[in-house]
Protein backbone atom coordinates (compact mmCIF):
# COMPACT_ATOMS: atom_id res chain seq x y z
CA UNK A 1 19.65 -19.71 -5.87
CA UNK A 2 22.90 -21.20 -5.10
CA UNK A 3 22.84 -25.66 -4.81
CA UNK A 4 24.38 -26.28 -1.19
CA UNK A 5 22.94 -30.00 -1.26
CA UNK A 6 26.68 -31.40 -0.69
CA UNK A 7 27.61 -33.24 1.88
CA UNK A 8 30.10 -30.53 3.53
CA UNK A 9 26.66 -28.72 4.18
CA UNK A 10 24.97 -31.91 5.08
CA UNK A 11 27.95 -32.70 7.67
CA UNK A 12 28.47 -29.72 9.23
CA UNK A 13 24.15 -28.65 9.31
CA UNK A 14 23.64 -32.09 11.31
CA UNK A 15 27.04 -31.34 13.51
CA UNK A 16 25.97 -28.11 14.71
CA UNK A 17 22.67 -29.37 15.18
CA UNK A 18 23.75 -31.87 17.86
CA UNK A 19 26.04 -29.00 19.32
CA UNK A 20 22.69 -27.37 20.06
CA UNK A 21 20.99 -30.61 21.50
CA UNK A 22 24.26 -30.97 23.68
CA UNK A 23 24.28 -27.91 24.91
CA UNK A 24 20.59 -27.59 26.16
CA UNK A 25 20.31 -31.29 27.46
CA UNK A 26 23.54 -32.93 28.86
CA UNK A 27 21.99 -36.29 28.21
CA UNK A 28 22.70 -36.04 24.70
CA UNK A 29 26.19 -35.80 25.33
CA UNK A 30 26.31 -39.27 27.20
CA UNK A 31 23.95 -40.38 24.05
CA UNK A 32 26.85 -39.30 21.29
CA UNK A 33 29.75 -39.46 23.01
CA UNK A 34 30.25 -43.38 23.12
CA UNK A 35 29.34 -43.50 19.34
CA UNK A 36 31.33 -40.46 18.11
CA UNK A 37 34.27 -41.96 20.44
CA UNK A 38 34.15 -45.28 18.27
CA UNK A 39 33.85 -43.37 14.98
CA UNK A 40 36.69 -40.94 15.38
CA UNK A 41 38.31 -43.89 16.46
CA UNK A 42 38.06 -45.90 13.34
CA UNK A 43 38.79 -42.56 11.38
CA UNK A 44 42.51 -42.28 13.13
CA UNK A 45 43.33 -45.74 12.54
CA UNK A 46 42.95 -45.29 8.74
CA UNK A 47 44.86 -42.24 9.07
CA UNK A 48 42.25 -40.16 8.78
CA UNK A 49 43.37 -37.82 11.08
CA UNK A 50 46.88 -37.89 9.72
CA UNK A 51 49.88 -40.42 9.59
CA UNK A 52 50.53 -39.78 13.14
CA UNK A 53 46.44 -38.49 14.12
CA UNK A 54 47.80 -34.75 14.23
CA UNK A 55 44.38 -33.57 12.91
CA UNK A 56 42.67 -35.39 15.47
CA UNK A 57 39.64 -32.83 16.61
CA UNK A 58 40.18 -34.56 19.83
CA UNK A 59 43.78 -33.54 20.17
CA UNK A 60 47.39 -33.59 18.46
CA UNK A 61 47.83 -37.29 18.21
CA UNK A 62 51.46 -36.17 18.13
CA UNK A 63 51.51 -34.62 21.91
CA UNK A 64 49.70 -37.73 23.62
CA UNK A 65 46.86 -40.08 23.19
CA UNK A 66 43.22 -38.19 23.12
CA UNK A 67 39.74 -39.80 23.08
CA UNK A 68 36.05 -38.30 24.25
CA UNK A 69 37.69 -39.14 28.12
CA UNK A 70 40.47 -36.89 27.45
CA UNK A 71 40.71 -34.00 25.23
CA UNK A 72 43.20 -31.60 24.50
CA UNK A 73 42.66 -28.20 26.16
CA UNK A 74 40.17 -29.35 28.15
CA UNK A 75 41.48 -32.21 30.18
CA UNK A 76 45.21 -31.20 30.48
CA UNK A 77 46.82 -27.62 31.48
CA UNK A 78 47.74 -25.13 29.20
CA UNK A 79 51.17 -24.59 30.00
CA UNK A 80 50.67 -20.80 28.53
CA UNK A 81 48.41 -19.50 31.24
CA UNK A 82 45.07 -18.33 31.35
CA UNK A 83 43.33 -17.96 28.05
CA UNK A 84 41.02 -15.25 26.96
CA UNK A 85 37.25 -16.43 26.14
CA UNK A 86 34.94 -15.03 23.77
CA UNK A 87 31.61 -16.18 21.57
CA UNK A 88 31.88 -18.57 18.63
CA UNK A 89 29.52 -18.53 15.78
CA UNK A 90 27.54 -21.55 17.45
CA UNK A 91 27.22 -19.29 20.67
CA UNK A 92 29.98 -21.33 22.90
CA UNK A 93 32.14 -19.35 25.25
CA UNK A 94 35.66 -20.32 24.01
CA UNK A 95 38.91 -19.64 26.33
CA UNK A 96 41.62 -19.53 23.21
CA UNK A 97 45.10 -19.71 24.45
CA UNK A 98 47.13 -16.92 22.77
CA UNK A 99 50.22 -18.75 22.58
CA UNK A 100 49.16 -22.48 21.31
CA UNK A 101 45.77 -21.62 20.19
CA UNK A 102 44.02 -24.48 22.58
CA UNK A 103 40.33 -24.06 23.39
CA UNK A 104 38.77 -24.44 26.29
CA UNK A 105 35.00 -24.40 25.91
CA UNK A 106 32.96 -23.33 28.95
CA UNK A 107 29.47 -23.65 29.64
CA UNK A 108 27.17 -20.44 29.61
């Protein structure tokens, strides 16, 4: 039996567990997002995300300035077109733009 107490397992169980809660009941999304805003928040400013937030999950801190009211390929146009969509491993319809590789997640 393999040991996957870490916290990479720890993290990413309890993320995908409020990706689930989100996506039945939009009221957990107005219950996370203010928090999660603040955190990711406190994570770019220590360069967390990058020197210049380029890792930022919210969006290329590079292209533009990107918070839980604006996110990259969701809030802006992909200047590539229309994307393609298919199924993640969480069960969210993606749009993935072939050219820059931007998601666009749409509800099912």
């Amino acid at each position: 039996m393999s040991d996957n107490k870490n916290t990479q397992t720890r993290v990413t169980t309890v993320l995908q567990r409020m990706s689930e809660m989100v996506s039945k009941d939009a009221r957990y999304a107005d219950i996370f997002a203010g928090e999660l805003n603040t955190m990711l928040e406190k994570i770019k400013q220590q360069d967390g995300f990058g020197e210049q937030a380029e890792y930022d999950p919210r969006g290329d801190g590079r292209e533009g300035t990107f918070s839980l009211d604006y996110v990259a390929g969701i809030d802006d146009d992909c200047p590539h077109g229309i994307p393609t969509t298919h199924d993640c491993e969480l069960r969210i319809q993606h749009g993935v733009c072939a050219g820059c590789g931007r998601q666009t997640v749409y509800p099912k």
